[in-house]
N, C-alpha and C. Protein backbone atom coordinates (compact mmCIF):
# COMPACT_ATOMS: atom_id res chain seq x y z
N UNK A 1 82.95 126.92 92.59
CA UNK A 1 84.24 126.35 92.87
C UNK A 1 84.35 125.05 92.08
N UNK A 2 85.49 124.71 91.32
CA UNK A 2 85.73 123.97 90.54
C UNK A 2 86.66 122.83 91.27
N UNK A 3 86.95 121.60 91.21
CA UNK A 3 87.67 120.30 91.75
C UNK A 3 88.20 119.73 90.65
N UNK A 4 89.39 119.32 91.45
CA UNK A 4 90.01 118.90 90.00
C UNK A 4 89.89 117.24 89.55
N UNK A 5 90.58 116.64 89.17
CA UNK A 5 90.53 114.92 89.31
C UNK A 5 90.68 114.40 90.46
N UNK A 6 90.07 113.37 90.68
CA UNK A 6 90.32 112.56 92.07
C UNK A 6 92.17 112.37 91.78
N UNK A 7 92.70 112.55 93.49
CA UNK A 7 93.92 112.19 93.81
C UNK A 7 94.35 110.30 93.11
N UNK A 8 95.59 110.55 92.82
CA UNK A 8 95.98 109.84 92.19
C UNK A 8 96.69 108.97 93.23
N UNK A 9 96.51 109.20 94.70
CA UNK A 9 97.51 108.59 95.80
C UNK A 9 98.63 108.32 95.73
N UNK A 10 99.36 107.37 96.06
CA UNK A 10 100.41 106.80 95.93
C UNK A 10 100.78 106.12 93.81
N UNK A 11 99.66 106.19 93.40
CA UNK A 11 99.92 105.80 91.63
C UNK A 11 100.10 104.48 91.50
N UNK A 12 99.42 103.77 91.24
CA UNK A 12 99.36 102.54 90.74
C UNK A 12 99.33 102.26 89.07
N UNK A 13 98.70 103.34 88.89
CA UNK A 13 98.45 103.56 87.21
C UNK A 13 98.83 104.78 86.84
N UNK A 14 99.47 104.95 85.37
CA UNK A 14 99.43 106.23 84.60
C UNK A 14 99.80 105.89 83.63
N UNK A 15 98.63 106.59 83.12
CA UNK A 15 98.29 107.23 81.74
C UNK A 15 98.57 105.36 81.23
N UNK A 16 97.55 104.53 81.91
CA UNK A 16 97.14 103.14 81.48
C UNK A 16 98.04 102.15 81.56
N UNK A 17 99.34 102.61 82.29
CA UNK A 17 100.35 101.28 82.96
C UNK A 17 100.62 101.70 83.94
N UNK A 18 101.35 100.35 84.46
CA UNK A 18 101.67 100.18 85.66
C UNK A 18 102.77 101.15 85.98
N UNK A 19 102.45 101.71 87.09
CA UNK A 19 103.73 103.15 87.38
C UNK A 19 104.77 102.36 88.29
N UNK A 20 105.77 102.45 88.13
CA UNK A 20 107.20 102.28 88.37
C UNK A 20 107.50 101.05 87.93
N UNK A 21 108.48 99.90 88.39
CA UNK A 21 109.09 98.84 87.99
C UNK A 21 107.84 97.99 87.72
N UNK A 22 107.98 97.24 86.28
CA UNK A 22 107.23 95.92 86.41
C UNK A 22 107.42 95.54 85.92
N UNK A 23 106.88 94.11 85.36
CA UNK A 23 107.30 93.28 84.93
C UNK A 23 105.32 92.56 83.88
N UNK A 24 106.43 92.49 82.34
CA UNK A 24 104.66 92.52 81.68
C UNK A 24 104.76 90.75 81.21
N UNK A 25 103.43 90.72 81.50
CA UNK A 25 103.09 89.07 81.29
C UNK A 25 102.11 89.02 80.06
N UNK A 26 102.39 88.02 79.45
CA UNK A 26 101.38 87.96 78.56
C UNK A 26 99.98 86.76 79.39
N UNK A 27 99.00 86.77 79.05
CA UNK A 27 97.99 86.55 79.78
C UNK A 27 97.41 85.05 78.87
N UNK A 28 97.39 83.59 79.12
CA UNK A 28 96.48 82.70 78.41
C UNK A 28 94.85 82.73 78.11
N UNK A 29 94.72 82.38 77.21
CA UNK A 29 93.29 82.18 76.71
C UNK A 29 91.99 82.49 77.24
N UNK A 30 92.33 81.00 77.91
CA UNK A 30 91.84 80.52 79.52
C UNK A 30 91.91 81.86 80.87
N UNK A 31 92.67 82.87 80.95
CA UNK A 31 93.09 84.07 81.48
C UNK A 31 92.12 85.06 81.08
N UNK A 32 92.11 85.41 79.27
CA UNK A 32 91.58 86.46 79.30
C UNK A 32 90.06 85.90 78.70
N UNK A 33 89.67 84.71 78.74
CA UNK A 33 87.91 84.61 79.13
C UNK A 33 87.51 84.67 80.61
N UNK A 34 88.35 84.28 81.74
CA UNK A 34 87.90 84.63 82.73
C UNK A 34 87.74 86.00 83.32
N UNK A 35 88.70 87.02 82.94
CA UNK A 35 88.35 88.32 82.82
C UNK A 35 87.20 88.88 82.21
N UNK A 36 87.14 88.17 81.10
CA UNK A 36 85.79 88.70 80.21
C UNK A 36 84.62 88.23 81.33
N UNK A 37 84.81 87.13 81.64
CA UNK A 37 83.41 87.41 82.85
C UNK A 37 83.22 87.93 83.92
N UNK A 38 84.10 88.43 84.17
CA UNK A 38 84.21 89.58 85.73
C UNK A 38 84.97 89.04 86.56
N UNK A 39 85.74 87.85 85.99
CA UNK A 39 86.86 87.25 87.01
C UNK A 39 87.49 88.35 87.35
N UNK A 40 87.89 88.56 88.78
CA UNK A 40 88.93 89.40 88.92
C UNK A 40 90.30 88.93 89.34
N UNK A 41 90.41 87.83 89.75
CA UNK A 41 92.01 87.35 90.05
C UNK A 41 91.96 85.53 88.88
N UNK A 42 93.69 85.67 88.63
CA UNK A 42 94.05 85.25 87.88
C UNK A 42 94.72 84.11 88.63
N UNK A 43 94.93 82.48 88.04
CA UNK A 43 95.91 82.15 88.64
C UNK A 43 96.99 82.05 87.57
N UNK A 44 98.11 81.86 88.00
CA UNK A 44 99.19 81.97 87.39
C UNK A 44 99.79 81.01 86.66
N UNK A 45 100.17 80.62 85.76
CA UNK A 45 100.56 79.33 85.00
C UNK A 45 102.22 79.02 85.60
N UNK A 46 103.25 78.18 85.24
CA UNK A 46 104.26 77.92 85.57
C UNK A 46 104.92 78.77 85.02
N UNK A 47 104.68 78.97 83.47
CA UNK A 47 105.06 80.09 82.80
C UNK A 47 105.77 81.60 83.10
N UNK A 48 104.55 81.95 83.73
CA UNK A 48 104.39 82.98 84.12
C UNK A 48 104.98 83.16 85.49
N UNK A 49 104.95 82.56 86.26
CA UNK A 49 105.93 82.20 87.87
C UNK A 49 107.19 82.38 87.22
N UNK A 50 107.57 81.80 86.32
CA UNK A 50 108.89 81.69 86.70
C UNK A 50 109.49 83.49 85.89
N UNK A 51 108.58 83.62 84.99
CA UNK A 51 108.77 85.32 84.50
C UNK A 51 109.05 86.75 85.57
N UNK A 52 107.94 85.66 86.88
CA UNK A 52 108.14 86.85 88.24
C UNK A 52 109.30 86.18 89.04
N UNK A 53 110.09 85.10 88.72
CA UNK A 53 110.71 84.43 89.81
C UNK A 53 111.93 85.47 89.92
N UNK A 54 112.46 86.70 89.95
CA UNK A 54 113.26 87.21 90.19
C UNK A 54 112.74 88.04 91.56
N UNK A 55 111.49 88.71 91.41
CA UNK A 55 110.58 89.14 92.42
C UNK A 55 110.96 88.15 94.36
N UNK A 56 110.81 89.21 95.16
CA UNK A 56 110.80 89.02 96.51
C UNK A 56 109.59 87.53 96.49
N UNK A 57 109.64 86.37 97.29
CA UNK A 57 108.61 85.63 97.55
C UNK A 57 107.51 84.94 96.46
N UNK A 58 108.19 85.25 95.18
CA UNK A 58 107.78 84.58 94.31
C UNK A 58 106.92 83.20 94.17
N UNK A 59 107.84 82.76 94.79
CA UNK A 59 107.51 81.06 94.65
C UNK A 59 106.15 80.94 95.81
N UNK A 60 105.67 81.94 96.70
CA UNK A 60 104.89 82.17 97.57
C UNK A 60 103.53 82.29 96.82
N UNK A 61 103.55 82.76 95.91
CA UNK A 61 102.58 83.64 94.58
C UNK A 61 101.85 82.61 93.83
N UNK A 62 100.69 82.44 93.82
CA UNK A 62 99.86 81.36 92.93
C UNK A 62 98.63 82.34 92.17
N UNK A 63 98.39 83.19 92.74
CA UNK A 63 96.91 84.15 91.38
C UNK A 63 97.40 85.80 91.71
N UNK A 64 96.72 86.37 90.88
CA UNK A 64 97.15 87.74 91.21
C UNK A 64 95.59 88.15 90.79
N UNK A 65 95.03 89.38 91.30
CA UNK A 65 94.44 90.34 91.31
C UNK A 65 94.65 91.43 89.78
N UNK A 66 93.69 91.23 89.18
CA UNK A 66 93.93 92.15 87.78
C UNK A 66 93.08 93.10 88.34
N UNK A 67 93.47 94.40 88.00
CA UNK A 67 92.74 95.76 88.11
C UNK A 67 92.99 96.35 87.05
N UNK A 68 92.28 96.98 86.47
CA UNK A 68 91.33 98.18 85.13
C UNK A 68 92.77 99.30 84.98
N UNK A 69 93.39 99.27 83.80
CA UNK A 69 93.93 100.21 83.97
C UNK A 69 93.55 101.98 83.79
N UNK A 70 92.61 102.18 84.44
CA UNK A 70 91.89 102.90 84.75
C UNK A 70 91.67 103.40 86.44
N UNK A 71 92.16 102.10 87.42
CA UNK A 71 92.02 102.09 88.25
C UNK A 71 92.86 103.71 88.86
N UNK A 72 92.45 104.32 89.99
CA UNK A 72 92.90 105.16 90.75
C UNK A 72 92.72 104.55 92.49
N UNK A 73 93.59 104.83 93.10
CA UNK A 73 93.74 104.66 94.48
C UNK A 73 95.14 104.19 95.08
N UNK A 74 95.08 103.92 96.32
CA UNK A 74 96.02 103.89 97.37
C UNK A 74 96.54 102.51 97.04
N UNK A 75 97.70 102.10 96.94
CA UNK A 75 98.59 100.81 97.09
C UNK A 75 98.58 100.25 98.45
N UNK A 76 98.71 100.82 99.60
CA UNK A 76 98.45 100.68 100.95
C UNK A 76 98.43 99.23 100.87
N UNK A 77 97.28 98.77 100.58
CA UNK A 77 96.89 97.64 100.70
C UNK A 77 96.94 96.30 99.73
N UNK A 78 97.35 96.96 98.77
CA UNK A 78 97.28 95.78 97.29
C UNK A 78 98.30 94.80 97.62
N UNK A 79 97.91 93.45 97.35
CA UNK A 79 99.18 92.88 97.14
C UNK A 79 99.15 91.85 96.26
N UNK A 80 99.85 91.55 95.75
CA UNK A 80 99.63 90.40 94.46
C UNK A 80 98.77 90.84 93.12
N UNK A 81 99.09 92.31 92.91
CA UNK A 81 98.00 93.19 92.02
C UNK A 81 98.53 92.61 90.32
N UNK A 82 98.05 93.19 89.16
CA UNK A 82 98.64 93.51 87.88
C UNK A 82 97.49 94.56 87.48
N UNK A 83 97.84 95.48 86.59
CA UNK A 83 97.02 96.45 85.57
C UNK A 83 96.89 95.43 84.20
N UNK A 84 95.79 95.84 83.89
CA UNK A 84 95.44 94.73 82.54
C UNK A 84 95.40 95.99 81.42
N UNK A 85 96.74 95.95 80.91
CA UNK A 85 97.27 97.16 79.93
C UNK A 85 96.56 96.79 78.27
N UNK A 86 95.82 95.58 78.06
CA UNK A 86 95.34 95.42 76.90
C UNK A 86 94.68 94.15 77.16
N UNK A 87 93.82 93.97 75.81
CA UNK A 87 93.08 92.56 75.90
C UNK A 87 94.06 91.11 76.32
N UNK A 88 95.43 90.86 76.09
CA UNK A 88 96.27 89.99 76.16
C UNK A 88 97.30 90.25 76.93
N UNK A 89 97.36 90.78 77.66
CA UNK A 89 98.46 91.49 78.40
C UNK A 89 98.11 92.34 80.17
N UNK A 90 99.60 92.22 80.79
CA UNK A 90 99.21 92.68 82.20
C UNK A 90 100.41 92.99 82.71
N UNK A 91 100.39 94.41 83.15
CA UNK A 91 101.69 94.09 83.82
C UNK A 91 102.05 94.02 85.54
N UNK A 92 102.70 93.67 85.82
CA UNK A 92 103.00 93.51 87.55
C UNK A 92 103.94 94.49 88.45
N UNK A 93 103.52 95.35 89.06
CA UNK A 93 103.88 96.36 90.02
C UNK A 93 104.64 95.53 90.62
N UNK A 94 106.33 95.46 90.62
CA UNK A 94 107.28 94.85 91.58
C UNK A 94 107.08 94.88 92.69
N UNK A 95 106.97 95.98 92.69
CA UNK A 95 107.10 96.56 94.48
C UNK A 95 105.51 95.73 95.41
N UNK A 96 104.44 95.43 94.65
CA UNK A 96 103.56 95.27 95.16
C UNK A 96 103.11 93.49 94.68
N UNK A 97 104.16 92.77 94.47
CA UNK A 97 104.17 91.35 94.53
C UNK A 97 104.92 91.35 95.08
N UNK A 98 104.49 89.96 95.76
CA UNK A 98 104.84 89.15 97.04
C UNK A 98 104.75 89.43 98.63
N UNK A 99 104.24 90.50 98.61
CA UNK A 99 104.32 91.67 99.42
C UNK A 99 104.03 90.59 100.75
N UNK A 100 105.05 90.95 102.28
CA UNK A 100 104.45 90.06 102.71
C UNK A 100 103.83 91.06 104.37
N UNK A 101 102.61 91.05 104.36
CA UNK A 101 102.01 92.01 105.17
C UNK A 101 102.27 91.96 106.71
N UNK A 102 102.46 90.86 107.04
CA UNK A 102 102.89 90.30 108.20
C UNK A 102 104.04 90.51 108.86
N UNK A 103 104.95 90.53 107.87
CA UNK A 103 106.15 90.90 108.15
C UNK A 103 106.14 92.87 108.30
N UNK A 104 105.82 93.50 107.55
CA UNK A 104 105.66 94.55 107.46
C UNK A 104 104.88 94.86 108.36
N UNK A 105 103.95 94.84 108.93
CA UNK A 105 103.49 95.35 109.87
C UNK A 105 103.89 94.81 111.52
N UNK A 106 104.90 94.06 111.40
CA UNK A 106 105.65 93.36 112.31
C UNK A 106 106.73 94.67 112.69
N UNK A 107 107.38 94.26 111.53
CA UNK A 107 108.63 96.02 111.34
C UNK A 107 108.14 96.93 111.94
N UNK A 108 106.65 97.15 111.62
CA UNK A 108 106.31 98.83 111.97
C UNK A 108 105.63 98.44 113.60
N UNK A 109 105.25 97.69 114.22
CA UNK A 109 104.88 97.40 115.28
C UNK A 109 106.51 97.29 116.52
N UNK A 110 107.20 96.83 115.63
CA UNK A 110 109.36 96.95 116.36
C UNK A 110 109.52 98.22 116.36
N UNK A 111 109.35 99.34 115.74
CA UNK A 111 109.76 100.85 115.33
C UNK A 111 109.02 101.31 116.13
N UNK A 112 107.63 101.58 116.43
CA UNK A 112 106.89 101.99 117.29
C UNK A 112 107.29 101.59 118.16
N UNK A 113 107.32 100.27 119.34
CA UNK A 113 107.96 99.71 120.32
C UNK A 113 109.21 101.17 120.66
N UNK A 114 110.55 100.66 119.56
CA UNK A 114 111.62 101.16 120.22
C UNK A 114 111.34 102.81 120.09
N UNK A 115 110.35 103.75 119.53
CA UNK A 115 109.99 104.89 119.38
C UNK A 115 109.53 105.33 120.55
N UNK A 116 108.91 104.55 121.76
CA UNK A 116 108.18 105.10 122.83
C UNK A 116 109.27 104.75 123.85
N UNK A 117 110.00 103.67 123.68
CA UNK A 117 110.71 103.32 124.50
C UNK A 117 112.21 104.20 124.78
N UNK A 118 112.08 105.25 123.74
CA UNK A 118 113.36 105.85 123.74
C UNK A 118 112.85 107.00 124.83
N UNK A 119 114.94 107.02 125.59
CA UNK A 119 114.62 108.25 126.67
C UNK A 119 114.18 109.55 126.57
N UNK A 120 114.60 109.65 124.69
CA UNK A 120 114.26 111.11 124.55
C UNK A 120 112.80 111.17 124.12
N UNK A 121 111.88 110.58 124.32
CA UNK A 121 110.53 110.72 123.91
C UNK A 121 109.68 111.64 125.07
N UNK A 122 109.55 113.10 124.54
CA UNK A 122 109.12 113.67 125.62
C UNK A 122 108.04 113.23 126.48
N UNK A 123 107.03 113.05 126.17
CA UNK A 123 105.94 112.99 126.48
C UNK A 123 106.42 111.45 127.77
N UNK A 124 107.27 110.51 127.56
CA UNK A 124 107.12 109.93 128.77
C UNK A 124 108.24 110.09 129.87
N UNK A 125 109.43 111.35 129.58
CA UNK A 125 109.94 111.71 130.64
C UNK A 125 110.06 113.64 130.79
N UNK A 126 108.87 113.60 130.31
CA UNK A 126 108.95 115.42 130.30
C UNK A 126 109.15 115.90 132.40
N UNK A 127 108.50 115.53 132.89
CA UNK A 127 109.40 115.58 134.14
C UNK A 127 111.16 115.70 134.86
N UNK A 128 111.34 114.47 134.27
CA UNK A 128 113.10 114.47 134.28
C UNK A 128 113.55 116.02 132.86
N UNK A 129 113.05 115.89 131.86
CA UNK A 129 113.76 116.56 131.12
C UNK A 129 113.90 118.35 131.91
N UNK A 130 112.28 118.72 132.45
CA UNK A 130 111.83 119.90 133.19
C UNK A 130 113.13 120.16 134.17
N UNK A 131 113.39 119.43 135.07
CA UNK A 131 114.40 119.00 136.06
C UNK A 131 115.85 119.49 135.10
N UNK A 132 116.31 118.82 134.75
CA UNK A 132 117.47 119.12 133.62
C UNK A 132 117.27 120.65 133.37
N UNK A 133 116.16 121.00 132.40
CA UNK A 133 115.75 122.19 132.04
C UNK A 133 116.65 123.43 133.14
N UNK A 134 116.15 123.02 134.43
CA UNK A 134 115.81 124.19 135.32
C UNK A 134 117.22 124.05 136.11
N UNK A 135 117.69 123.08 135.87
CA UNK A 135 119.34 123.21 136.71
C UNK A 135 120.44 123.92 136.14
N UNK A 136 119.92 123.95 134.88
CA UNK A 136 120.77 124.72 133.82
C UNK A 136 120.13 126.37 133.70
N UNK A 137 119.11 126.54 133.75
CA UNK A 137 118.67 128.12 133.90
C UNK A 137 119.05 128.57 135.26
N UNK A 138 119.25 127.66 135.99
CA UNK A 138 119.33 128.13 137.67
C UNK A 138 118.02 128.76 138.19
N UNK A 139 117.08 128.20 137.59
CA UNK A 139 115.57 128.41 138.61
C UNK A 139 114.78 127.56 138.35
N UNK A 140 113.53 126.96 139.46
CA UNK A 140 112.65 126.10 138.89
C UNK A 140 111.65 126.01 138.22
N UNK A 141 111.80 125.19 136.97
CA UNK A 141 110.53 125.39 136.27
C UNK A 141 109.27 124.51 136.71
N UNK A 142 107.84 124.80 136.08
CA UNK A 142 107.00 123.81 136.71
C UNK A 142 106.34 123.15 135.33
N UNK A 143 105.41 121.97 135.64
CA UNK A 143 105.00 121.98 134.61
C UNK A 143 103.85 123.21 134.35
N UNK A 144 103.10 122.91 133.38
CA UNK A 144 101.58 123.95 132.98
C UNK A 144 100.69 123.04 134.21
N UNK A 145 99.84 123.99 134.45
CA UNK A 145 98.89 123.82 135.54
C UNK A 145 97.88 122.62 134.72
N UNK A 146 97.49 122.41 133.47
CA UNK A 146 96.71 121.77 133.00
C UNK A 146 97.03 120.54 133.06
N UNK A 147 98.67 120.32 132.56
CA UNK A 147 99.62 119.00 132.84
C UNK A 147 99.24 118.60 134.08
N UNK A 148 99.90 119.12 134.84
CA UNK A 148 99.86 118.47 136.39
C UNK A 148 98.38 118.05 136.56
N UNK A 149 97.29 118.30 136.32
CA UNK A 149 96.02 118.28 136.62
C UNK A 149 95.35 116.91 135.67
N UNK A 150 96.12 116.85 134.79
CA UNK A 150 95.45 116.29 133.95
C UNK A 150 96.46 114.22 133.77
N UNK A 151 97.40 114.90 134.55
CA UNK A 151 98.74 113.53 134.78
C UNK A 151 97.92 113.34 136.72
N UNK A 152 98.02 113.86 137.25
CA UNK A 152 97.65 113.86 138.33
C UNK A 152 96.39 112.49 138.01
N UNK A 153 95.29 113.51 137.70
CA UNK A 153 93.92 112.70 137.13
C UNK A 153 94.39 111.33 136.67
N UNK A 154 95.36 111.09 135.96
CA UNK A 154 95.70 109.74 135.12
C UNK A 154 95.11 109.44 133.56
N UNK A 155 94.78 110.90 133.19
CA UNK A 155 94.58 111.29 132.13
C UNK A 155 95.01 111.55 130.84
């Protein structure tokens, strides 16, 4: 059995740039000798700030994270990234500067909230809905014997 390339996830890179919107910086001196020694994050000159200042939270932004354009994996988590598309050069994944995590996982912590809290969420009024169910068939339904046993329990 044969496998093919590792998953490309969500794409951060292809075919050696940055995949979707970005924005390309040219990189100082001082920039690309610290790369040459295994630096992996950059700080940013004024220059260069103000090249991303159209970007969400910009002015928030002081170094970025250079990754191999070679790199494969999940965006999930990147934030403040660039692909280093040549010896002098980098470009910046829009979507994944300024990113502000806090806030975002704030959002998704509000959505969940109002997701459980809604009436139609079976699982916390499957009782009332059963009830409804069975006034409209004109007979009573029950729950499954495992339910009751297992809600009973507090399970």
């Amino acid at each position: 059995m044969t496998t093919g390339p590792p998953a490309l996830a969500d794409g951060l890179v292809n075919n050696g740039h940055a995949n979707g919107p970005h924005t390309l910086l040219s990189l100082t001196k001082v920039q690309i000798s610290e790369l040459a020694r295994k630096k992996t994050k950059i700080t940013l000159t004024d220059g260069q700030r103000k090249a991303l200042a159209h970007l969400p939270n910009a002015e928030s932004v002081k170094e970025l994270e250079v990754l191999p354009n070679t790199y494969v994996g999940c965006t999930c988590e990147l934030i403040n990234v660039a692909v280093r598309t040549d010896n002098d050069s980098i470009e910046v994944p829009n979507t994944l500067f300024g990113r502000d995590r806090e806030k975002e996982y704030s959002r998704y912590l509000k959505a969940r909230e109002v997701r459980e809290a809604q009436s139609g969420n079976v699982l916390n009024n499957l009782p009332d809905r059963l009830a409804r169910l069975s006034a409209r068939l004109g007979r009573q339904l029950k729950l499954p014997e495992l339910w009751s046993k297992t809600s009973e329990s507090g399970n």
